[in-house]
N, C-alpha and C. Protein backbone atom coordinates (compact mmCIF):
# COMPACT_ATOMS: atom_id res chain seq x y z
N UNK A 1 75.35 132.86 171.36
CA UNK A 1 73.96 133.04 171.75
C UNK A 1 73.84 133.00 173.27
N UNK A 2 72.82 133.92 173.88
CA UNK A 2 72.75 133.56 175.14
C UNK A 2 70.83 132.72 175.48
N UNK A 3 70.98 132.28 174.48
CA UNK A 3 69.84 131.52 175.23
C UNK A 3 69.30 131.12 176.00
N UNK A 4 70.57 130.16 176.35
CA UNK A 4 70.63 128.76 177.76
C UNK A 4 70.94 129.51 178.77
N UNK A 5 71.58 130.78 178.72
CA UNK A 5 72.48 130.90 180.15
C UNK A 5 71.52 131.73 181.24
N UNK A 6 69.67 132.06 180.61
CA UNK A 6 68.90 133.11 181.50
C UNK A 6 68.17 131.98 182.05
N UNK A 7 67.84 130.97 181.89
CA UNK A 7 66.99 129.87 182.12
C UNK A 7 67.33 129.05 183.79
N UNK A 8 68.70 129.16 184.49
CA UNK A 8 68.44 128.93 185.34
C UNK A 8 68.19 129.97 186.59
N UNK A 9 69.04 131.43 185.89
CA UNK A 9 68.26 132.90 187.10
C UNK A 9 67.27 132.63 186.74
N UNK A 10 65.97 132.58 185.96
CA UNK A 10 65.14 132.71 185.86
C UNK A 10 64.32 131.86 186.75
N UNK A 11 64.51 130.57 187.23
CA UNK A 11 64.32 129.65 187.88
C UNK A 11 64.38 130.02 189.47
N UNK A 12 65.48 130.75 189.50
CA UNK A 12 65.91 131.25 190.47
C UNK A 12 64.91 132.67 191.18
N UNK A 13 64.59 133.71 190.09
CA UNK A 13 63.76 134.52 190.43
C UNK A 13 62.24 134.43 190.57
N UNK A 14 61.46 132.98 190.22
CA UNK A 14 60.75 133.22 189.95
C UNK A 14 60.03 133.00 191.51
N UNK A 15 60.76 132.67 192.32
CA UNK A 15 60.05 132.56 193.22
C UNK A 15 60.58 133.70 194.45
N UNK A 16 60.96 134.76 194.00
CA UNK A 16 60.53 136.02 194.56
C UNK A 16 60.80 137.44 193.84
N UNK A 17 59.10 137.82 194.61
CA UNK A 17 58.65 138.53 193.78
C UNK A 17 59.50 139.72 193.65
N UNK A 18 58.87 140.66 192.79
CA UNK A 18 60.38 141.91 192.53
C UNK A 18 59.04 142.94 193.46
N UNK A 19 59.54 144.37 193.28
CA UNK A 19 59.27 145.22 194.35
C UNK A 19 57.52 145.84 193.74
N UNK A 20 56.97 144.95 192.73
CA UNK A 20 55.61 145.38 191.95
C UNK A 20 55.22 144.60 192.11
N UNK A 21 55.75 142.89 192.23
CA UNK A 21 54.86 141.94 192.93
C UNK A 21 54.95 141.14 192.03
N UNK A 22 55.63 140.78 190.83
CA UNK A 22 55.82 140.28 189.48
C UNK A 22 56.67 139.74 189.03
N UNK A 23 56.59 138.69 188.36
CA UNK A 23 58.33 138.19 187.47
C UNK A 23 58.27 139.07 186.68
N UNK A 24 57.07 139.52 185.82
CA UNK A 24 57.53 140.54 184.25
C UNK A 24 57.85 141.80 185.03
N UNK A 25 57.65 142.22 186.35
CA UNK A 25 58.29 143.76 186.72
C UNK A 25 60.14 143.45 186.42
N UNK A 26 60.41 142.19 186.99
CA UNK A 26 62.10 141.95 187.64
C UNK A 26 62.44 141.49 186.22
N UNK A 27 61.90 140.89 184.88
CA UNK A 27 61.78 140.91 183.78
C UNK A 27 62.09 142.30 182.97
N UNK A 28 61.53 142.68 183.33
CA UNK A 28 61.68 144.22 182.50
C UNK A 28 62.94 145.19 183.09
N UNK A 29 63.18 144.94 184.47
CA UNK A 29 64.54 145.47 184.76
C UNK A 29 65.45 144.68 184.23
N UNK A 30 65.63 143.41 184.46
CA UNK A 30 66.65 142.63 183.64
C UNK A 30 66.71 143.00 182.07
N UNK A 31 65.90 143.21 180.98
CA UNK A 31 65.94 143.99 179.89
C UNK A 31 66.53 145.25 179.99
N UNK A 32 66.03 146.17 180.64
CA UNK A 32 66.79 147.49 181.13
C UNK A 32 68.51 147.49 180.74
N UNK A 33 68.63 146.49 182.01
CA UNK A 33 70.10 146.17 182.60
C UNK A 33 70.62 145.53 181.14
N UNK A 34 70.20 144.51 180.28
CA UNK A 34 70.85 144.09 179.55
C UNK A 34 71.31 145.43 178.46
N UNK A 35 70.29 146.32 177.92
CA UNK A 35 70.53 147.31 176.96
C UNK A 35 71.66 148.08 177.84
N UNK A 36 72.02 148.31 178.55
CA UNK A 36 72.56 149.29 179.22
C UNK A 36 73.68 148.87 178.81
N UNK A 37 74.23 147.28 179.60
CA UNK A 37 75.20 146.11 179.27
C UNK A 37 75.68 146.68 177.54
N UNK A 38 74.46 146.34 176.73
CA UNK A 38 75.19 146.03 175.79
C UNK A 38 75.70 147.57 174.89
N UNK A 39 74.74 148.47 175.52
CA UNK A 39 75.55 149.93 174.77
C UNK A 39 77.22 150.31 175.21
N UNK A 40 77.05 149.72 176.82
CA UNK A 40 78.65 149.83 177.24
C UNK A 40 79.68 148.77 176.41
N UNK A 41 79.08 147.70 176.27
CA UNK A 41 79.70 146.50 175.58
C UNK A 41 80.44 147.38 174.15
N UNK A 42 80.23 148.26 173.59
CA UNK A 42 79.83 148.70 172.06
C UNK A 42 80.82 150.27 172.40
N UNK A 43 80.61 150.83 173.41
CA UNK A 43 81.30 151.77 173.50
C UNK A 43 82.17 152.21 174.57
N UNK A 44 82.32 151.51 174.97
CA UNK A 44 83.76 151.40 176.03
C UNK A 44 84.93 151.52 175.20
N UNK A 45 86.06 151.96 175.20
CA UNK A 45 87.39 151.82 174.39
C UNK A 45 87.66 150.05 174.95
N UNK A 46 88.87 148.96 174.50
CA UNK A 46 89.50 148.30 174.76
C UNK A 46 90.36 148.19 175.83
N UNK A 47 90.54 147.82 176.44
CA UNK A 47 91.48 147.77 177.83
C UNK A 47 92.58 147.55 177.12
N UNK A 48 93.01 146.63 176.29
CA UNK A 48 94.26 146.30 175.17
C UNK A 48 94.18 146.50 173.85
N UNK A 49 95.03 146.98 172.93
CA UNK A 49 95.23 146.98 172.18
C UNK A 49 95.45 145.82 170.98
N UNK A 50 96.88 145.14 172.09
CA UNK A 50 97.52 143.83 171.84
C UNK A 50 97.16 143.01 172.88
N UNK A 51 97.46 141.75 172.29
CA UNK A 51 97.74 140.81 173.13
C UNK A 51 96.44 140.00 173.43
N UNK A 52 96.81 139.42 174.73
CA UNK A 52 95.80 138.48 175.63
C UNK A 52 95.01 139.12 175.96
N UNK A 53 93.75 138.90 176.32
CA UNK A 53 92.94 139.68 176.86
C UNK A 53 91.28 138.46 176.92
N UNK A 54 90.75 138.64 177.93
CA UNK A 54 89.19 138.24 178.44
C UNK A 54 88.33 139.71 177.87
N UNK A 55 87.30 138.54 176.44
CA UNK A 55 86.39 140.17 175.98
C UNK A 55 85.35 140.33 176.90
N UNK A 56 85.06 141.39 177.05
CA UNK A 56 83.80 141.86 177.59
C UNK A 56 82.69 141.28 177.22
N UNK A 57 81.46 140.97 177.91
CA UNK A 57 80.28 140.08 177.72
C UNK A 57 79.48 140.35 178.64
N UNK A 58 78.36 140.14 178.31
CA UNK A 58 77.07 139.98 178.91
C UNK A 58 76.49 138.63 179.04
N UNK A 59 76.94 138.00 180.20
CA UNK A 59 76.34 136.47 180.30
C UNK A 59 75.32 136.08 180.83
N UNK A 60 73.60 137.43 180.80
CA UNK A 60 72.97 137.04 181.07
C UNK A 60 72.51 137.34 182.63
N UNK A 61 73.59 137.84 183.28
CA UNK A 61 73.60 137.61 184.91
C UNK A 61 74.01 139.10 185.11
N UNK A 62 75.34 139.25 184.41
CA UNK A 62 76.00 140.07 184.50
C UNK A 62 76.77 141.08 183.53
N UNK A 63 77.25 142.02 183.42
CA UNK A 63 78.10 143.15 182.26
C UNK A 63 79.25 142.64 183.09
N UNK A 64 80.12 142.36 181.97
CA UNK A 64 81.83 142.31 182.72
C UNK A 64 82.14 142.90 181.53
N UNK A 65 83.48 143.96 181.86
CA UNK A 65 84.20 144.15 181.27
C UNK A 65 85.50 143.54 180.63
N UNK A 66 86.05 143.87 180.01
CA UNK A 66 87.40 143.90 179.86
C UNK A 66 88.34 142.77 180.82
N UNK A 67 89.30 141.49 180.34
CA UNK A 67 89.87 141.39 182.09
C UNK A 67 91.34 141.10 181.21
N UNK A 68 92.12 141.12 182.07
CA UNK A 68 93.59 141.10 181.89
C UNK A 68 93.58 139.46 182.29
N UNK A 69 94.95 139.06 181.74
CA UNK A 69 95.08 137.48 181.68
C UNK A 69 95.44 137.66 183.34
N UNK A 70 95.07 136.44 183.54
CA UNK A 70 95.69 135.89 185.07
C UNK A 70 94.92 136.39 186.19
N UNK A 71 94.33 137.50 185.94
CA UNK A 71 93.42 138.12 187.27
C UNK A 71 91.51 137.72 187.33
N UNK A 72 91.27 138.38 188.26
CA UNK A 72 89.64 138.50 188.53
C UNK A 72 89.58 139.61 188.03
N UNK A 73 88.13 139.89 187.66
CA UNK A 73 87.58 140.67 187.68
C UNK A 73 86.00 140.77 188.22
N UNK A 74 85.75 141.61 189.09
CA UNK A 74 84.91 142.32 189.69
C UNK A 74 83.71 143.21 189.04
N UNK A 75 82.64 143.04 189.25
CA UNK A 75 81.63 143.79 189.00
C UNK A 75 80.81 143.88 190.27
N UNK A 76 79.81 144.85 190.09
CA UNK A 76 78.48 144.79 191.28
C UNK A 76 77.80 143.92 190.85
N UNK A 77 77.04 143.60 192.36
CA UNK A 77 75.65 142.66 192.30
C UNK A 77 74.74 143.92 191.09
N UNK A 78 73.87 142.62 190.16
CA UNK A 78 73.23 143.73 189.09
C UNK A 78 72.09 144.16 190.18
N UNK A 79 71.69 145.46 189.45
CA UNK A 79 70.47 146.10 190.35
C UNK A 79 69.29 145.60 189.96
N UNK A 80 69.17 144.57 188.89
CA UNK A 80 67.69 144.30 188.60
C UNK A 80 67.47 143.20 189.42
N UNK A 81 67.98 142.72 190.07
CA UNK A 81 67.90 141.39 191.16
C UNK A 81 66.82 142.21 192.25
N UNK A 82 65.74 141.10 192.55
CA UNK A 82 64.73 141.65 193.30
C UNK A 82 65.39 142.47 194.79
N UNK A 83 66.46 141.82 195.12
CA UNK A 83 67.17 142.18 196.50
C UNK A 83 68.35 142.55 196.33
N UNK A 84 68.32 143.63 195.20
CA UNK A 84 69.59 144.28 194.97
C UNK A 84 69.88 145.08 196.53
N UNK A 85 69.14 146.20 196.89
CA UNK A 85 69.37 146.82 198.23
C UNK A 85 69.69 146.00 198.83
N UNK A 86 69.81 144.92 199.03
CA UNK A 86 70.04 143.75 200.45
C UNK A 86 71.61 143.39 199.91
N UNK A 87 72.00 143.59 198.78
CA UNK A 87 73.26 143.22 198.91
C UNK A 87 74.46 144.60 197.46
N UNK A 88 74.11 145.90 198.23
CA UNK A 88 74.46 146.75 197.01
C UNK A 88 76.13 146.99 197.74
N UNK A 89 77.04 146.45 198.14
CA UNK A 89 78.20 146.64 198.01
C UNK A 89 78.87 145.19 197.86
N UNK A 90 77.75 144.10 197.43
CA UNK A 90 78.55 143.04 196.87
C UNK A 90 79.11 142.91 195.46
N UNK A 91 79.75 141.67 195.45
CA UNK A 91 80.60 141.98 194.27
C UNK A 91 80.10 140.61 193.17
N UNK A 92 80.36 140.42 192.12
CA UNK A 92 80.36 138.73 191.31
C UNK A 92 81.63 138.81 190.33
N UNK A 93 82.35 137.80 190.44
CA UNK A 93 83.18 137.46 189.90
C UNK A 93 83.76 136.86 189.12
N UNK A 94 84.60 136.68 188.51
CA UNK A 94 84.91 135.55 187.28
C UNK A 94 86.44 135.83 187.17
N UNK A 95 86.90 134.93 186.27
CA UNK A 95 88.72 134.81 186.21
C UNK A 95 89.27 134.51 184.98
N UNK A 96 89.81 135.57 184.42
CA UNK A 96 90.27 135.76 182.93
C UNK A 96 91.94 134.75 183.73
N UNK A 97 91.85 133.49 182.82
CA UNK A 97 93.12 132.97 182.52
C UNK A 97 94.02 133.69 182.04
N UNK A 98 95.51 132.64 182.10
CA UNK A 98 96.93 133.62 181.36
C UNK A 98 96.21 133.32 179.83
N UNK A 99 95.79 132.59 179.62
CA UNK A 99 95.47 132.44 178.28
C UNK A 99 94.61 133.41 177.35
N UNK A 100 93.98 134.49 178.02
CA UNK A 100 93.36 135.36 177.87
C UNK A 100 91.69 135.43 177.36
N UNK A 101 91.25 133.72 178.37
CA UNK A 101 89.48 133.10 178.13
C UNK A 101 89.45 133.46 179.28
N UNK A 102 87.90 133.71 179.31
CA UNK A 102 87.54 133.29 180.81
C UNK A 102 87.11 131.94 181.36
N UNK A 103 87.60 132.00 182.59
CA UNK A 103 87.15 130.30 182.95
C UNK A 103 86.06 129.88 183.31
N UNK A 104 85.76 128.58 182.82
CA UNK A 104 84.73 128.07 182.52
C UNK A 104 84.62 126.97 184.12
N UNK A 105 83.55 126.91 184.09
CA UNK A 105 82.79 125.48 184.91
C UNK A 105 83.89 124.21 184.77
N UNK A 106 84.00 123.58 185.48
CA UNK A 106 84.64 122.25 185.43
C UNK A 106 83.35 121.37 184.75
N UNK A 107 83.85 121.13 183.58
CA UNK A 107 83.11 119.81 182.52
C UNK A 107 82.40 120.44 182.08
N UNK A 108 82.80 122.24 181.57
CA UNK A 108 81.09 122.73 181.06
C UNK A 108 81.40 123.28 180.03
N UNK A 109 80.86 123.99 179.29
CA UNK A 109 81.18 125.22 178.42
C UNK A 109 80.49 126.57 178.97
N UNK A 110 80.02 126.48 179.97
CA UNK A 110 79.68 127.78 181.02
C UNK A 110 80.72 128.14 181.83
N UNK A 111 80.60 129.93 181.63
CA UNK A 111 81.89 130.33 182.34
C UNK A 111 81.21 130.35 183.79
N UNK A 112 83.11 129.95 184.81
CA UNK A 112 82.29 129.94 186.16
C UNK A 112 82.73 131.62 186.60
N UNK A 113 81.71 131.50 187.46
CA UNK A 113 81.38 132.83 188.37
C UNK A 113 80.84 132.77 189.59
N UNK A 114 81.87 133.53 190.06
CA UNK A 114 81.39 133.32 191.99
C UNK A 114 80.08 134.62 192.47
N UNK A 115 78.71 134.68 192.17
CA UNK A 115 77.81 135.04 192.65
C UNK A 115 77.54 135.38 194.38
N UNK A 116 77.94 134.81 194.83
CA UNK A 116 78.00 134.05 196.56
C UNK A 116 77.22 135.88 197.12
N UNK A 117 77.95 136.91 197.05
CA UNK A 117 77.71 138.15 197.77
C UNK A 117 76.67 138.50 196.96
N UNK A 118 75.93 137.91 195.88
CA UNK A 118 74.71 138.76 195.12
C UNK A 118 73.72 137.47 195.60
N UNK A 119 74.21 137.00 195.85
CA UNK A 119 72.41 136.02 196.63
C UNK A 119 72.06 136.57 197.74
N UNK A 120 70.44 136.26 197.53
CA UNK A 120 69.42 136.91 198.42
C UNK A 120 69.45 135.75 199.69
N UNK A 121 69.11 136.32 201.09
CA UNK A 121 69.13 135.70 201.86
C UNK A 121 67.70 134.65 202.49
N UNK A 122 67.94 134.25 203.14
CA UNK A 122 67.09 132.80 203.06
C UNK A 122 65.50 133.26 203.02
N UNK A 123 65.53 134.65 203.96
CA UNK A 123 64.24 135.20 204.17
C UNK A 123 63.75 136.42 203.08
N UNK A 124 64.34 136.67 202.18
CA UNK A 124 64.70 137.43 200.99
C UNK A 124 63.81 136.73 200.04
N UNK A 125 64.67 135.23 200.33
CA UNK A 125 63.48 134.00 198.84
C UNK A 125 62.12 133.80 199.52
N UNK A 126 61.98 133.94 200.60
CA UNK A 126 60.79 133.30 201.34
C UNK A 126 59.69 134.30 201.99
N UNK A 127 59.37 135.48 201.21
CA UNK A 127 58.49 136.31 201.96
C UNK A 127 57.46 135.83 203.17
N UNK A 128 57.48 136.42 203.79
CA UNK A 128 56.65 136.17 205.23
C UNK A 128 57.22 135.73 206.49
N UNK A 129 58.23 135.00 206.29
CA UNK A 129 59.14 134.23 207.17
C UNK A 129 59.72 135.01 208.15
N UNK A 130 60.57 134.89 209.21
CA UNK A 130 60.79 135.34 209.81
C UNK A 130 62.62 134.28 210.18
C-alpha cells in the first residue's frame, strides 16, 4: 500500500503554491504523474529475466524503474513538483542492493532516497522573499 508514504510530500507541498495557486492544482498533477507511473510500471518489458533484481515502483514521490543489484538508479526530478522548472536536469535516487531490495532508511521500512537536486530552493518555499 502506499498510503503512508504521500503524507509527508504532502506536508511538504502544501506550503507552496503550484503554478494555479492551489494544493488541488499540484494534486491533480501528482495524479497525472502517478497514472503515467503506473501504465509504465505494467508495460515496460523486465530488465531481467533471472535472477536479482530491484522491482520497479511507484513510491509516491517517484516512478523508478527496474535496478540491477549493487547499483543506483536514477530518475528525474518528477514534473508535478511546483518547481519542477527550477530544478529540470536534477536527478533522485535510490540503491538496489547485491541482494536485489532496494535500500531502505536506517531503522525504517521506508526505502531511502536521495531527493537533495529535486528540492525547491529556500525562496521557491517562500513566495515573496527575496
Amino acid at each position: 500500500k502506499y498510503c503512508c508514504w504521500k503524507e509527508p510530500l504532502l506536508k511538504g507541498l502544501a506550503a507552496v503554491p503550484s503554478s494555479d495557486g492551489s494544493l488541488s492544482g499540484v494534486m491533480q498533477k501528482w495524479k497525472e504523474y502517478q497514472l503515467q507511473c503506473l501504465e509504465y510500471l505494467y508495460e515496460a518489458p523486465p530488465i531481467v529475466t533471472e535472477g536479482k533484481f530491484c522491482n520497479r515502483t511507484f513510491d509516491n514521490y517517484a516512478c523508478w524503474p527496474d535496478g540491477l543489484p549493487g547499483t543506483y538508479v536514477n530518475v528525474s526530478c518528477p514534473w508535478y513538483l511546483p518547481w519542477a522548472n527550477a530544478v529540470l536536469h536534477g536527478q533522485v535516487y535510490r540503491f538496489c542492493t547485491p541482494e536485489g531490495t532496494w535500500l531502505l532508511k536506517e531503522n525504517s521500512t521506508l526505502p531511502w532516497r536521495n531527493l537533495s537536486e529535486c528540492e525547491a530552493s529556500d525562496q521557491l518555499r517562500q513566495p515573496g522573499t527575496k
